[in-house]
PDB file of N, CA and C in Angstrom:
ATOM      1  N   UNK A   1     -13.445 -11.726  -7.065  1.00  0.00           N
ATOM      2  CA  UNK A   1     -12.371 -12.034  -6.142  1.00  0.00           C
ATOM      3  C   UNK A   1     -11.539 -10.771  -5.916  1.00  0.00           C
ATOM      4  N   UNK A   2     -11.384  -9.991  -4.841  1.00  0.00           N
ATOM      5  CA  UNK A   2     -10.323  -9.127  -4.589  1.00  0.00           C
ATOM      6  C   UNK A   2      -9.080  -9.660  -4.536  1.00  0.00           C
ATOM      7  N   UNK A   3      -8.366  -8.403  -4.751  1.00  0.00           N
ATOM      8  CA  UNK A   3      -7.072  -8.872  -5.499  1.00  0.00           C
ATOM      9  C   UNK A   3      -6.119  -7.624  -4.629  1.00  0.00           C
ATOM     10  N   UNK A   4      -4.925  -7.407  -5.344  1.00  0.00           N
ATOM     11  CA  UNK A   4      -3.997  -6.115  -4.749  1.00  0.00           C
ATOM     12  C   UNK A   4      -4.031  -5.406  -6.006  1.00  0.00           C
ATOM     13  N   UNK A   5      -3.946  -4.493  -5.831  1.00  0.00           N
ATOM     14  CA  UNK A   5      -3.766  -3.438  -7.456  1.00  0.00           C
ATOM     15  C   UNK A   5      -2.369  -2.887  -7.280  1.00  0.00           C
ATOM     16  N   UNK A   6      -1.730  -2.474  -8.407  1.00  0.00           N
ATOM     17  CA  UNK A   6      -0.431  -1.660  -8.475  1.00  0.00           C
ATOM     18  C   UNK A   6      -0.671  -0.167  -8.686  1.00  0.00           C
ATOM     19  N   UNK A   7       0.407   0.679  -8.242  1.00  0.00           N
ATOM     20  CA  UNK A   7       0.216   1.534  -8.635  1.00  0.00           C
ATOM     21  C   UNK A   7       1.596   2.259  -9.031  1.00  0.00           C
ATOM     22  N   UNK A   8       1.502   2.737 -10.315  1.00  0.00           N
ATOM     23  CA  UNK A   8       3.126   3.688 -10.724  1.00  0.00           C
ATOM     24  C   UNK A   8       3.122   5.068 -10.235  1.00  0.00           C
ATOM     25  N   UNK A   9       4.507   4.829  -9.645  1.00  0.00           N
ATOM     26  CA  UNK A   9       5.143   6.622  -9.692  1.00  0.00           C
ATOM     27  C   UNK A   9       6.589   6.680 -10.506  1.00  0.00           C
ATOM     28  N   UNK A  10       5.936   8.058 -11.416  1.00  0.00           N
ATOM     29  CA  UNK A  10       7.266   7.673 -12.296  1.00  0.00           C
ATOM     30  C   UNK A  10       8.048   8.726 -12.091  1.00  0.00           C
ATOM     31  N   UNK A  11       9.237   8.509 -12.289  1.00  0.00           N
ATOM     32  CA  UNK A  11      10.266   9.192 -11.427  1.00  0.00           C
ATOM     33  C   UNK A  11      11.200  10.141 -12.331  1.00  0.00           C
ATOM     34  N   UNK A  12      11.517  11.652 -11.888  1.00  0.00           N
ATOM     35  CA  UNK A  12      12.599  12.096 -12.263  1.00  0.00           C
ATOM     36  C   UNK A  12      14.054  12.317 -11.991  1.00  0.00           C
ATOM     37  N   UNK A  13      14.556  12.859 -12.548  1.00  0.00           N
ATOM     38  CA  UNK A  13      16.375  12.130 -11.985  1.00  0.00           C
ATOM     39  C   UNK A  13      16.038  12.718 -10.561  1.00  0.00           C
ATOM     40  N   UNK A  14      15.683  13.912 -10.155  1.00  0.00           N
ATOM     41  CA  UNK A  14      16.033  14.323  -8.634  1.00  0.00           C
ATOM     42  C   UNK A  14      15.105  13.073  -7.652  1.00  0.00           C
ATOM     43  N   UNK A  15      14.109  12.133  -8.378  1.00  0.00           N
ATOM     44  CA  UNK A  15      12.644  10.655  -7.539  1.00  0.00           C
ATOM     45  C   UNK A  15      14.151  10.178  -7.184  1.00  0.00           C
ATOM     46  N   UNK A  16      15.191   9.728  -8.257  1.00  0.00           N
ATOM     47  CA  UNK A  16      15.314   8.367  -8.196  1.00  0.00           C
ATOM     48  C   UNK A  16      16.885   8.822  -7.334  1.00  0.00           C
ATOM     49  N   UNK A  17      17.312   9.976  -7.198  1.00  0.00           N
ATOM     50  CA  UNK A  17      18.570  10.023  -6.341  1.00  0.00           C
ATOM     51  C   UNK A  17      17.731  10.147  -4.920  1.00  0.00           C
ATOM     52  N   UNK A  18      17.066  10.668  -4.710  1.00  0.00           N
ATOM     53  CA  UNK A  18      16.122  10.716  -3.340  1.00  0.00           C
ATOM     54  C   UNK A  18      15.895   8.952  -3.231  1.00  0.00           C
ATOM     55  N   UNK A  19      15.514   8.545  -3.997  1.00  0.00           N
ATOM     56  CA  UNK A  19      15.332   6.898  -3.686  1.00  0.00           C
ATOM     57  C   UNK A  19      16.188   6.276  -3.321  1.00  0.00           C
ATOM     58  N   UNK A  20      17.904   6.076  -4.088  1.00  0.00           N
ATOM     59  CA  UNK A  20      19.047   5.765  -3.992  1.00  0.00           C
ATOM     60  C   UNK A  20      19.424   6.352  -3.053  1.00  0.00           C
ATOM     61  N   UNK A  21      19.473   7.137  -2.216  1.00  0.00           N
ATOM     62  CA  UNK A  21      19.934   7.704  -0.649  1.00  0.00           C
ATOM     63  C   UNK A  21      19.273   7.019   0.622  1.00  0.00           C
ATOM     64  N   UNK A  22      18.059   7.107   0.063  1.00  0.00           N
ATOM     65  CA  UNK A  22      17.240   6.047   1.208  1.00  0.00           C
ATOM     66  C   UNK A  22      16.985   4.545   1.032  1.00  0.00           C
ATOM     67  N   UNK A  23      18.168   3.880   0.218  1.00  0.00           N
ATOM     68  CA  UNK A  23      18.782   2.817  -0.107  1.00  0.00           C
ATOM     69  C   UNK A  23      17.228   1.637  -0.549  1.00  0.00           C
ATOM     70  N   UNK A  24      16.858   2.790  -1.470  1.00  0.00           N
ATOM     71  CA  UNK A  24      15.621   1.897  -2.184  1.00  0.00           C
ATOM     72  C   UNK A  24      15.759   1.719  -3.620  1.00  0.00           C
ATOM     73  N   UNK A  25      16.894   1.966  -4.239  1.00  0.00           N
ATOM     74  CA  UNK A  25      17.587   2.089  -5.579  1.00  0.00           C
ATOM     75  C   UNK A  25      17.004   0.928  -6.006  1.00  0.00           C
ATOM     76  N   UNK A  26      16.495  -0.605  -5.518  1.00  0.00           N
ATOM     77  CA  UNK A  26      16.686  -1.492  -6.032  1.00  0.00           C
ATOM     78  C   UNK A  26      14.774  -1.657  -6.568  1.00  0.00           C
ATOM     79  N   UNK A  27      14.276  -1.243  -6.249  1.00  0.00           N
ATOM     80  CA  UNK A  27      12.566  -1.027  -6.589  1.00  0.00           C
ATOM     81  C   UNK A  27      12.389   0.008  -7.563  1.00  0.00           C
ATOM     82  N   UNK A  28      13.645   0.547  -8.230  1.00  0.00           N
ATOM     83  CA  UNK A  28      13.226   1.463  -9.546  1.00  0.00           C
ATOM     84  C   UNK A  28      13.295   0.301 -10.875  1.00  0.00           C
ATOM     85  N   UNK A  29      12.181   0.610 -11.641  1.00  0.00           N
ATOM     86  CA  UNK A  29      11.737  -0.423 -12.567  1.00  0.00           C
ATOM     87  C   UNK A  29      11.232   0.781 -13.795  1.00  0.00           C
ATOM     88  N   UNK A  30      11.149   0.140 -15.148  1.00  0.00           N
ATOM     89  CA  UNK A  30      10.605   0.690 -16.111  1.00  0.00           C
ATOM     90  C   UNK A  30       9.371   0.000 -17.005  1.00  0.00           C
ATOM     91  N   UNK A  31       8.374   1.330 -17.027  1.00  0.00           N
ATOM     92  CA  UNK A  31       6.774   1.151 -17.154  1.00  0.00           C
ATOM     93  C   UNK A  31       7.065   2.115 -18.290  1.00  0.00           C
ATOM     94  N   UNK A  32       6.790   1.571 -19.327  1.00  0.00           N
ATOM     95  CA  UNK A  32       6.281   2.076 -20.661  1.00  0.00           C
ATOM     96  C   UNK A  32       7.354   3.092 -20.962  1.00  0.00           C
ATOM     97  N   UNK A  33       8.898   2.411 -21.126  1.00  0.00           N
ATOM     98  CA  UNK A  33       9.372   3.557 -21.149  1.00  0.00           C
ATOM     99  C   UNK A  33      10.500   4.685 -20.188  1.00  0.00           C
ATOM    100  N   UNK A  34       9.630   4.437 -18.923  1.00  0.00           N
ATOM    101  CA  UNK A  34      10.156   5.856 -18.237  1.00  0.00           C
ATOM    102  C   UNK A  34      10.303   4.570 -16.969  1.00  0.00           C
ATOM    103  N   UNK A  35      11.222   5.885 -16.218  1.00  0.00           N
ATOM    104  CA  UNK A  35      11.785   5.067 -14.705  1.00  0.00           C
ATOM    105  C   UNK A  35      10.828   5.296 -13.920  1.00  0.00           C
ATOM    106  N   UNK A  36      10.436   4.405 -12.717  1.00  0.00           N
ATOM    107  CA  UNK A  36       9.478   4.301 -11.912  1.00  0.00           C
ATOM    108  C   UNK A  36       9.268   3.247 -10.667  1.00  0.00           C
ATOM    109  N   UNK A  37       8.671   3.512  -9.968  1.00  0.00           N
ATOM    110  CA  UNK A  37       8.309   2.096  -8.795  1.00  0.00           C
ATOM    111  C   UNK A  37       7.049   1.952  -8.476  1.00  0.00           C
ATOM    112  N   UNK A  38       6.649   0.734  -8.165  1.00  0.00           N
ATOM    113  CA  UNK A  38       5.563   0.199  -8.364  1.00  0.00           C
ATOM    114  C   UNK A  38       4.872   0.292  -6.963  1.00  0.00           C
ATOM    115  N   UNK A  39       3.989   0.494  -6.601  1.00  0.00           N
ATOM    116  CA  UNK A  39       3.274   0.470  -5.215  1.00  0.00           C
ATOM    117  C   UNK A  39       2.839  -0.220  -4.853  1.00  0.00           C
ATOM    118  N   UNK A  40       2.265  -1.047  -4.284  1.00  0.00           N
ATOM    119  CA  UNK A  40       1.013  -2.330  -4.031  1.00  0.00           C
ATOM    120  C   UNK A  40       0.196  -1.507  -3.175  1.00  0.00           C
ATOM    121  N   UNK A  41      -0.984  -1.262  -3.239  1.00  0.00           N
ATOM    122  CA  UNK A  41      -2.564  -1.302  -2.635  1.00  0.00           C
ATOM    123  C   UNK A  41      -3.141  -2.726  -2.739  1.00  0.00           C
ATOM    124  N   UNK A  42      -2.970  -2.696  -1.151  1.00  0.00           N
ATOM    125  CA  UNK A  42      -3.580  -4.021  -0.772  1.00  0.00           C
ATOM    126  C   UNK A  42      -5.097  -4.096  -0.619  1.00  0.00           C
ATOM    127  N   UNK A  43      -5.669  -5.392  -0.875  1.00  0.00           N
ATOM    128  CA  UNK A  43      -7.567  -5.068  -0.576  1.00  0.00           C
ATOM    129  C   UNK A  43      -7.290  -4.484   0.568  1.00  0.00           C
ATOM    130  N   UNK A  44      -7.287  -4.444   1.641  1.00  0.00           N
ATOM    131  CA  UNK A  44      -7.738  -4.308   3.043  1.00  0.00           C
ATOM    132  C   UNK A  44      -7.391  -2.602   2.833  1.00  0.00           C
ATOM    133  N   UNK A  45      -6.773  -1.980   1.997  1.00  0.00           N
ATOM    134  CA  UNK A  45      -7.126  -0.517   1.755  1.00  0.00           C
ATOM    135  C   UNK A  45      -7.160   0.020   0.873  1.00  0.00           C
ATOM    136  N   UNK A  46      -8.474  -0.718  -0.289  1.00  0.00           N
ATOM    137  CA  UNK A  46      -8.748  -0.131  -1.153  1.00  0.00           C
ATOM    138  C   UNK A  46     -10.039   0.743  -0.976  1.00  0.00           C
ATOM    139  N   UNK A  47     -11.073   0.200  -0.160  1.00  0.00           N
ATOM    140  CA  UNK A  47     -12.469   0.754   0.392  1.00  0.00           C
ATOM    141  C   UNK A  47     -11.746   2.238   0.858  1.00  0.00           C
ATOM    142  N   UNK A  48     -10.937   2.954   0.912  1.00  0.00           N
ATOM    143  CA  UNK A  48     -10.892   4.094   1.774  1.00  0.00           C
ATOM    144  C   UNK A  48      -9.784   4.694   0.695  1.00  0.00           C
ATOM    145  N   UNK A  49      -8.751   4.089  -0.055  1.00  0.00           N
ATOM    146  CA  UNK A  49      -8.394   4.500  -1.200  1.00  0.00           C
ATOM    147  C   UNK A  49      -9.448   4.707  -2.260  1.00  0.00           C
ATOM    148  N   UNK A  50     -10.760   3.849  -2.245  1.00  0.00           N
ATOM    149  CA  UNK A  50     -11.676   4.644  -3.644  1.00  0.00           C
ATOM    150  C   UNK A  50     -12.564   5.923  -2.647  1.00  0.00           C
ATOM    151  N   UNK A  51     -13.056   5.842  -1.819  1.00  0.00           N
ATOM    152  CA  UNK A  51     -13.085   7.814  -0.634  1.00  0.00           C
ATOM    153  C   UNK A  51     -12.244   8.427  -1.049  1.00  0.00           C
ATOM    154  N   UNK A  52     -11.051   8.357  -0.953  1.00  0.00           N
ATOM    155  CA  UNK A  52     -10.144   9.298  -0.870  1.00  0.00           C
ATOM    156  C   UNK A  52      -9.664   9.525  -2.521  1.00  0.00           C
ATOM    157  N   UNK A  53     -10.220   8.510  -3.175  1.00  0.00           N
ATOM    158  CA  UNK A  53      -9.184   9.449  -4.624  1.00  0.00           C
ATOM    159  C   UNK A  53     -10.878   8.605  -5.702  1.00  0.00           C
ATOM    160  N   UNK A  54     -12.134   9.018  -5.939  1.00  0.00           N
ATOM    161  CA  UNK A  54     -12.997   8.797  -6.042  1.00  0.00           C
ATOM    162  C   UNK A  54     -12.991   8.485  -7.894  1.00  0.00           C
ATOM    163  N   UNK A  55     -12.043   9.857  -8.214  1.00  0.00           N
ATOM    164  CA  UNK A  55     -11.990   9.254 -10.025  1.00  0.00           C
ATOM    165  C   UNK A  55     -10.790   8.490 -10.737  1.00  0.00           C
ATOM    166  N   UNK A  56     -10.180   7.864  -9.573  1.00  0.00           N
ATOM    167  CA  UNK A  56      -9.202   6.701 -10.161  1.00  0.00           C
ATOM    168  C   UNK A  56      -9.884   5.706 -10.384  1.00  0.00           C
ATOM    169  N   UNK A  57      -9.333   4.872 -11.142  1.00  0.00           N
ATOM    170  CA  UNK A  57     -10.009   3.493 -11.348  1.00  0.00           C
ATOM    171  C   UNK A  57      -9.130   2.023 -10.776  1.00  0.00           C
ATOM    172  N   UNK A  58      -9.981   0.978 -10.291  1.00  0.00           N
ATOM    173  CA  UNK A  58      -8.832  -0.400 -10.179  1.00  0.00           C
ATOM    174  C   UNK A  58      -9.028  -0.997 -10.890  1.00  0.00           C
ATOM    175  N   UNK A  59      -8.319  -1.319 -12.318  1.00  0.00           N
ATOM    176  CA  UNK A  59      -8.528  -2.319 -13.522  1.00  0.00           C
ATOM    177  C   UNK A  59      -8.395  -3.603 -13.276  1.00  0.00           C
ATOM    178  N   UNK A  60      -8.869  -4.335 -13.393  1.00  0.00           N
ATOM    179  CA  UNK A  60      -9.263  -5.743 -12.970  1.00  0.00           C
ATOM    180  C   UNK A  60      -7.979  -6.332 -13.921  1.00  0.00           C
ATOM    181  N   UNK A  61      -8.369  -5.594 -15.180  1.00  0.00           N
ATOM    182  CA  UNK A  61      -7.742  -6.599 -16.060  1.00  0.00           C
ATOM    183  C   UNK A  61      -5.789  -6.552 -16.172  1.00  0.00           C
ATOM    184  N   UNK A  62      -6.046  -5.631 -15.882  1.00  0.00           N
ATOM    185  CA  UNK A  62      -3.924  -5.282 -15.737  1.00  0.00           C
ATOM    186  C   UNK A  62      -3.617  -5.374 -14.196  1.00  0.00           C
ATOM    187  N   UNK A  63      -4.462  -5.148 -13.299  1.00  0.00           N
ATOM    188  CA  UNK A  63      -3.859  -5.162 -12.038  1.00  0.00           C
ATOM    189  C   UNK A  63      -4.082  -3.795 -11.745  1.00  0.00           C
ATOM    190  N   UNK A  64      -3.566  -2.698 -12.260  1.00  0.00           N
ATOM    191  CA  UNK A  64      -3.139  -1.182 -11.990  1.00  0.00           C
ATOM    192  C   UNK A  64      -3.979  -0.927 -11.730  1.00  0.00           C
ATOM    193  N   UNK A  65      -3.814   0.456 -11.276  1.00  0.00           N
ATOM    194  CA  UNK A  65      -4.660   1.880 -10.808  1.00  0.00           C
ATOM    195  C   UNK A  65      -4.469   2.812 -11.893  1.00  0.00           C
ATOM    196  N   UNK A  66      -5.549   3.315 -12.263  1.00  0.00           N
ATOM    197  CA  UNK A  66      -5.490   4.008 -13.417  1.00  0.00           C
ATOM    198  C   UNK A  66      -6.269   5.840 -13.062  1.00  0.00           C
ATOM    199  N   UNK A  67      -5.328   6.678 -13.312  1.00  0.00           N
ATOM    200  CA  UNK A  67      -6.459   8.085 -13.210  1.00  0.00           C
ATOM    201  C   UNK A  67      -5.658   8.281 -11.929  1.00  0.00           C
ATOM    202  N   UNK A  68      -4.103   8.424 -11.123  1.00  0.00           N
ATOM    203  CA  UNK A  68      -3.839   8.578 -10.171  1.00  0.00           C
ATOM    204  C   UNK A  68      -3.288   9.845 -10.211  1.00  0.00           C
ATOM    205  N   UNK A  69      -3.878  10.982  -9.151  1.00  0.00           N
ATOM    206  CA  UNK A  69      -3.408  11.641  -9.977  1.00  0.00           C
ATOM    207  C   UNK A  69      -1.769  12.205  -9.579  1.00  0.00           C
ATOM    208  N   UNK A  70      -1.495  13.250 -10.157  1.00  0.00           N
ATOM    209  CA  UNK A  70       0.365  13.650  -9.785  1.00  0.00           C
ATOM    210  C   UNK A  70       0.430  14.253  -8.428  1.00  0.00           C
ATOM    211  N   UNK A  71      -0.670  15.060  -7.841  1.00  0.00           N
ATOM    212  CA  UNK A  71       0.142  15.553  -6.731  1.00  0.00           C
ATOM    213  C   UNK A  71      -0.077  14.581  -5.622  1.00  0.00           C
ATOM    214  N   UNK A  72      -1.280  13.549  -5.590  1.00  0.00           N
ATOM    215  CA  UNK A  72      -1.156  12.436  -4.852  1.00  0.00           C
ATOM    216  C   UNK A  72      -0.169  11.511  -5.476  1.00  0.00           C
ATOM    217  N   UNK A  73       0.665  10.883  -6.435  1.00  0.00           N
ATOM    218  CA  UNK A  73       1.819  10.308  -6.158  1.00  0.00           C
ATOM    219  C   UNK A  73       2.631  11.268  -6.152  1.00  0.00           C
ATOM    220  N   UNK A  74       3.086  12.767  -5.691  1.00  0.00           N
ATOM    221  CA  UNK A  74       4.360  12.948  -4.979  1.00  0.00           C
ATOM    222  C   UNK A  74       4.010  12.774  -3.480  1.00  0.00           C
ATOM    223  N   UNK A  75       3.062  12.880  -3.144  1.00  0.00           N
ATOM    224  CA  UNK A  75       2.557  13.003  -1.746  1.00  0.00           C
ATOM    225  C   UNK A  75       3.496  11.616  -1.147  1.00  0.00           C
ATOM    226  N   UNK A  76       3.039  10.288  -2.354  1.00  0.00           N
ATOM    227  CA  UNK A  76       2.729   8.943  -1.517  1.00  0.00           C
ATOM    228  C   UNK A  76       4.781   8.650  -2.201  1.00  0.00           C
ATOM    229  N   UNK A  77       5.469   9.225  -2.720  1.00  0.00           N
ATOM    230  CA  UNK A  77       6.635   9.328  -2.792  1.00  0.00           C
ATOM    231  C   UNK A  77       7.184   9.652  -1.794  1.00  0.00           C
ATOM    232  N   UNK A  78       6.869  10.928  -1.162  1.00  0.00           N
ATOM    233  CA  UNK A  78       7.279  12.270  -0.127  1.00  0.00           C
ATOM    234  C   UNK A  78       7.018  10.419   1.038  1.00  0.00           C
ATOM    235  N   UNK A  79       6.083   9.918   1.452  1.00  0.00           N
ATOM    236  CA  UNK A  79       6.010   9.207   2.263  1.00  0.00           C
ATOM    237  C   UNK A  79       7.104   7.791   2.007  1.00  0.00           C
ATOM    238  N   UNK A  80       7.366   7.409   0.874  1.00  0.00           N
ATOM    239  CA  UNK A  80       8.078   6.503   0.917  1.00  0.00           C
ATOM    240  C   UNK A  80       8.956   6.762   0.906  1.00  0.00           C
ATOM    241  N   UNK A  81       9.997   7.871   0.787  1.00  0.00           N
ATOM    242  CA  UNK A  81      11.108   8.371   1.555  1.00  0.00           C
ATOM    243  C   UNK A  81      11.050   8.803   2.785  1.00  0.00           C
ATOM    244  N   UNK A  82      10.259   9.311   3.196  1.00  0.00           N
ATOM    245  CA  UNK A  82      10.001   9.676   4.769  1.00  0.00           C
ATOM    246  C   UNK A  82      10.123   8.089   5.682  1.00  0.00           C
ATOM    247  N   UNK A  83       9.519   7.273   5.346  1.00  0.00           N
ATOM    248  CA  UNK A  83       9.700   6.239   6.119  1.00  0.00           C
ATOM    249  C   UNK A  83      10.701   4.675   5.814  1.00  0.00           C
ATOM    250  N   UNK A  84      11.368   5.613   4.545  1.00  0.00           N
ATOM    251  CA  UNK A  84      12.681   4.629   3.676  1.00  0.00           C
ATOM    252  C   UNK A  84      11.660   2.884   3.312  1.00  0.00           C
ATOM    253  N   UNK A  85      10.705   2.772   3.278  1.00  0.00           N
ATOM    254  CA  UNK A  85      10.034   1.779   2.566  1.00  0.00           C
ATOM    255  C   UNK A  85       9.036   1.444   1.862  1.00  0.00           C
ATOM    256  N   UNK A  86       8.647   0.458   1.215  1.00  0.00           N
ATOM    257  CA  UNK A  86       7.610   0.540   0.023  1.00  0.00           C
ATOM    258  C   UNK A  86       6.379   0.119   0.480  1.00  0.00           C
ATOM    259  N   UNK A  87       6.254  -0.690   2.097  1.00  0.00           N
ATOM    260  CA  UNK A  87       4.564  -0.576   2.579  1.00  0.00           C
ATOM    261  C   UNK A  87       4.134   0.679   3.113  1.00  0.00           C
ATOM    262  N   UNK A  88       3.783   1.415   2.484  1.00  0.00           N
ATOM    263  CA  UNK A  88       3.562   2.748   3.049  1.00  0.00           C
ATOM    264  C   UNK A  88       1.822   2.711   2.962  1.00  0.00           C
ATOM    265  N   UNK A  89       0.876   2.488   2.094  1.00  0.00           N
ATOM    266  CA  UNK A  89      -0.330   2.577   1.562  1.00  0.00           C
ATOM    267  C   UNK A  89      -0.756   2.949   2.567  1.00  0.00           C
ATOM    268  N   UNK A  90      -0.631   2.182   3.853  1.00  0.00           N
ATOM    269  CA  UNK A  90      -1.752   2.727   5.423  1.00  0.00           C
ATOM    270  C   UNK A  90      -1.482   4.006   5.867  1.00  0.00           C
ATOM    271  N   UNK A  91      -0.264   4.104   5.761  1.00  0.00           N
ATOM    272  CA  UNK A  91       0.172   5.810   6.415  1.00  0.00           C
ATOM    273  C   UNK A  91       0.167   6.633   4.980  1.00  0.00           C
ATOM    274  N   UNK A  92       0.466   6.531   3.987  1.00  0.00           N
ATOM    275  CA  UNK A  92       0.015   7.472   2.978  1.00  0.00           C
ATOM    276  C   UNK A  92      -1.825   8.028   3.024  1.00  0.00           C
ATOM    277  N   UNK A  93      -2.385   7.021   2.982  1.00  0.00           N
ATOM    278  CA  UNK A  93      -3.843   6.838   3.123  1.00  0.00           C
ATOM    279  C   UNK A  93      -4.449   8.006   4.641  1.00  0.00           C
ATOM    280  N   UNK A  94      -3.504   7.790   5.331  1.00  0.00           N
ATOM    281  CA  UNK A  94      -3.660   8.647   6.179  1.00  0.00           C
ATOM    282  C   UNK A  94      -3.141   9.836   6.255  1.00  0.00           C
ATOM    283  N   UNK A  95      -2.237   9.963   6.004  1.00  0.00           N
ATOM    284  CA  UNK A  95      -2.171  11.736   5.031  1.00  0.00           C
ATOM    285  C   UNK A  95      -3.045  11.804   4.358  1.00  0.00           C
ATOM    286  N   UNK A  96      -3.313  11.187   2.724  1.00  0.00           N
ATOM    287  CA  UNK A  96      -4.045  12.038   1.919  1.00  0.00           C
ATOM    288  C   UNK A  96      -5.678  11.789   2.147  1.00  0.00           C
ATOM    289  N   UNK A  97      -6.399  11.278   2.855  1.00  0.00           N
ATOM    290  CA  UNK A  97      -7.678  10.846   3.148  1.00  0.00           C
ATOM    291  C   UNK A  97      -7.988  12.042   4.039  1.00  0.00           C
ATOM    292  N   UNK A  98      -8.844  12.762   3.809  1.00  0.00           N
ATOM    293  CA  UNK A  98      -9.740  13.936   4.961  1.00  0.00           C
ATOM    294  C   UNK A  98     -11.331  13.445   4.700  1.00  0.00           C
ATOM    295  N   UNK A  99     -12.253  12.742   5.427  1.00  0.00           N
ATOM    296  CA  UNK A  99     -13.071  12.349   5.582  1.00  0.00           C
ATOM    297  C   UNK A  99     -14.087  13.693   5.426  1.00  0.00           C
ATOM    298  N   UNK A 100     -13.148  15.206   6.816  1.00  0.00           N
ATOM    299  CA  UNK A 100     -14.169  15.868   6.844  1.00  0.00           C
ATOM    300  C   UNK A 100     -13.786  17.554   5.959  1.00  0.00           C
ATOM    301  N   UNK A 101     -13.368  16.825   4.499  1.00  0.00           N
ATOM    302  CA  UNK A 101     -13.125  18.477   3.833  1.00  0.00           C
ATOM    303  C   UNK A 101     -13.667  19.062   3.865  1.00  0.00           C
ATOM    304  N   UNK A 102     -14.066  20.065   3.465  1.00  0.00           N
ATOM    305  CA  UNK A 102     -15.196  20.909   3.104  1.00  0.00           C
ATOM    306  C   UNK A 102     -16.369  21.065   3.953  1.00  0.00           C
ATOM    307  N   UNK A 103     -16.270  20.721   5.289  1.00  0.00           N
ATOM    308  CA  UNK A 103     -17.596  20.461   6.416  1.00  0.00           C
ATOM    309  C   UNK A 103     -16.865  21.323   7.695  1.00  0.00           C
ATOM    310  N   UNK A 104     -17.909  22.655   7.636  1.00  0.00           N
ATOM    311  CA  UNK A 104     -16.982  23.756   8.977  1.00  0.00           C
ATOM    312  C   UNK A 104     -16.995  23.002  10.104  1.00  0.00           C
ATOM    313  N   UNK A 105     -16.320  23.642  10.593  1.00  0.00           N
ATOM    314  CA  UNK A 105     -15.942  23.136  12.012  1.00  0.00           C
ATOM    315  C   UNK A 105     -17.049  23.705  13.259  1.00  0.00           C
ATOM    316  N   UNK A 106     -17.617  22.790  14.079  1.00  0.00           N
ATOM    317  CA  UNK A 106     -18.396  22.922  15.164  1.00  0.00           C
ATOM    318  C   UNK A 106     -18.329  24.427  16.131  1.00  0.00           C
ATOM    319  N   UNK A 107     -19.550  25.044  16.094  1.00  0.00           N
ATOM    320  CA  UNK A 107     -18.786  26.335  16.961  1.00  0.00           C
ATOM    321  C   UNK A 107     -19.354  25.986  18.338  1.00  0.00           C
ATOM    322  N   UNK A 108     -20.354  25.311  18.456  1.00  0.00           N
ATOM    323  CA  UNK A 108     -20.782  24.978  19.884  1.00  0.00           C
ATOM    324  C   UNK A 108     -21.336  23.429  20.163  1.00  0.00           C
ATOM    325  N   UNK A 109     -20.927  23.424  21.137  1.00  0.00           N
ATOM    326  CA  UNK A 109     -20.724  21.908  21.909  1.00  0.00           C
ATOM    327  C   UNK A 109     -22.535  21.722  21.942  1.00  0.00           C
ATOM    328  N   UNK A 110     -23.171  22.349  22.666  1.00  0.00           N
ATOM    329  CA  UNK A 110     -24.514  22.129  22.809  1.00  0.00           C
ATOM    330  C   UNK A 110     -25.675  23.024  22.225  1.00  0.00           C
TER     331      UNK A 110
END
């Protein structure tokens, strides 16, 4: 059965005043410890979240995303302040997803 997975970004004092300005203060929560907010990856974009980040894992058994790595959650931070809310997954996904890395670019049409 597909499901939604979570995902943590854990936050330092400069995450969580950037959060509290863009009046999202109320989605900081604590994971093992440390301050943080929780993401939801919905099914409908997980097929292109496992492309785009290939050695994370979705644990069935906790819910989470596991193996995420740091400079993709500041990326998907950088986006949830950019657009002051927490459904971001489709437009993050579209920043960090390049289908065509590493594949040169076409020099002739025919």
């Amino acid at each position: 059965m597909a499901k939604d997975f979570l995902i943590n970004v854990f936050l330092d004092d400069d995450k969580i005043k950037k959060l509290e300005e863009a009046g999202l203060g109320e989605h900081i929560t604590e994971v093992d410890g440390k301050k943080a907010i929780t993401v939801t990856l919905p099914q409908k974009n997980q097929r292109k979240f496992s492309k785009a980040f290939p050695k994370t894992v979705l644990n069935d058994q906790t819910g989470e995303v596991e193996g995420f790595p740091e400079d993709a959650a500041n990326l998907l931070f950088d986006v949830i302040i950019e657009n002051e809310q927490m459904e971001v997954m489709h437009l993050f996904l579209v920043k960090a997803y390049n289908p065509l890395a590493g594949i040169p670019l076409r020099t002739r049409v025919h």
